[in-house]
C-alpha atoms as a PDB file:
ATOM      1  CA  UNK A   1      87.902  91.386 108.914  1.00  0.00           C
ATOM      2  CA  UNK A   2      90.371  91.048 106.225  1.00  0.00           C
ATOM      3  CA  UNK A   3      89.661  87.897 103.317  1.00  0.00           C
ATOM      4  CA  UNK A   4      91.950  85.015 103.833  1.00  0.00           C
ATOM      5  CA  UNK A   5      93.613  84.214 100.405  1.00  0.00           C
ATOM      6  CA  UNK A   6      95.444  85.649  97.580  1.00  0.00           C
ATOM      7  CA  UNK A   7      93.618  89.009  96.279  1.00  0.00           C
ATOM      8  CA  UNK A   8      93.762  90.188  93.007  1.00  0.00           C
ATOM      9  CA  UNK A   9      93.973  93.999  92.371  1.00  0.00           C
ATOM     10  CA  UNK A  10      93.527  95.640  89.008  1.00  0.00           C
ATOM     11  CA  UNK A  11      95.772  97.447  86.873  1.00  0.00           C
ATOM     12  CA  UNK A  12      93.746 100.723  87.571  1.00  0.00           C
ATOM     13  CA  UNK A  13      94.005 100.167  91.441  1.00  0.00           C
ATOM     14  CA  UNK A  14      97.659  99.658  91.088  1.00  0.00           C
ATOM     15  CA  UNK A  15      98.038 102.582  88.958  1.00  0.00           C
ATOM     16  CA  UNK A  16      96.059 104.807  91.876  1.00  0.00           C
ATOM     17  CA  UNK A  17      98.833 103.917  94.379  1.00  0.00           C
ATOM     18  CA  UNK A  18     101.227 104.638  92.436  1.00  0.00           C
ATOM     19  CA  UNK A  19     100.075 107.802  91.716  1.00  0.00           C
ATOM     20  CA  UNK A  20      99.441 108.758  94.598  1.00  0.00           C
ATOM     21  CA  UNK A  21     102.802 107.624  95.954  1.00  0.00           C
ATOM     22  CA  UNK A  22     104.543 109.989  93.898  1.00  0.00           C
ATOM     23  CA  UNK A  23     102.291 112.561  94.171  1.00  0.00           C
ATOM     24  CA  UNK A  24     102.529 112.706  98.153  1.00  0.00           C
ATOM     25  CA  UNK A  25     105.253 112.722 100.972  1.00  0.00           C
ATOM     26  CA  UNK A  26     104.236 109.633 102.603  1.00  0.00           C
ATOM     27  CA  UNK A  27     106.125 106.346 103.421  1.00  0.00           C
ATOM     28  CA  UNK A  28     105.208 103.013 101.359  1.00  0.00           C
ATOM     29  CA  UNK A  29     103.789 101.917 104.535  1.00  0.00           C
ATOM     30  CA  UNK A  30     101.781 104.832 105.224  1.00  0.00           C
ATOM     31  CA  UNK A  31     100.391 104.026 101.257  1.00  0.00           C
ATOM     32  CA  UNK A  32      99.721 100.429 102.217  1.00  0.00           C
ATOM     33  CA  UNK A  33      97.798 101.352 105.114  1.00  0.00           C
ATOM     34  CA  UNK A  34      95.560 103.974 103.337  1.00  0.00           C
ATOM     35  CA  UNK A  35      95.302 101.563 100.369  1.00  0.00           C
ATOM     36  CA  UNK A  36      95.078  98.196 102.643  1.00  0.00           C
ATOM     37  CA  UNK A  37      97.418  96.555 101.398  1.00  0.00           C
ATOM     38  CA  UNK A  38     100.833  94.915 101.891  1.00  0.00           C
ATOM     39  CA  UNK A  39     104.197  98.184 101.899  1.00  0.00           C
ATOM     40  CA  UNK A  40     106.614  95.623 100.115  1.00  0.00           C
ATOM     41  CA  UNK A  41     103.049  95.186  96.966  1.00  0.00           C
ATOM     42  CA  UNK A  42     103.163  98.769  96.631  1.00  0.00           C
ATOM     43  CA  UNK A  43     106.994  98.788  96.587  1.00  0.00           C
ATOM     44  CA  UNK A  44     107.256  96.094  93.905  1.00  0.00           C
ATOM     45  CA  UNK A  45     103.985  97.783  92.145  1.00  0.00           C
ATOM     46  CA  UNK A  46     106.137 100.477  92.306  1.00  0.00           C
ATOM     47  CA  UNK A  47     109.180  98.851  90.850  1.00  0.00           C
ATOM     48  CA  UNK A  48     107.579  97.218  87.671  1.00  0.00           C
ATOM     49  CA  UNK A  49     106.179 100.927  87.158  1.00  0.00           C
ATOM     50  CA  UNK A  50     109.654 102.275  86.692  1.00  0.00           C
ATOM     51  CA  UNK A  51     110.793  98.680  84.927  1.00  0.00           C
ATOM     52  CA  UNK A  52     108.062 100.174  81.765  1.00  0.00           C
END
């Protein structure tokens, strides 16, 4: 059962999905799923990635 609450992830997690986001044909929701978490984190993840 998934936590109630506001989880923290750390830069290396975020990193991974990222990675592997642009490293593989799948949809941001197919990430967040793999990864359990929510598509629109890894889509702003992947927006402050490109922002640096």
């Amino acid at each position: 059962m998934r936590q109630l609450g506001k989880r923290k992830f750390s830069l290396n997690f975020k990193l991974s999905v990222i990675n592997y986001y642009q490293n593989h044909k799948e949809s941001l929701a197919e990430i967040a799923i793999k990864f359990d978490v929510l598509s629109s984190q890894v889509y702003l993840w992947k927006n402050d990635f490109e922002k640096e």
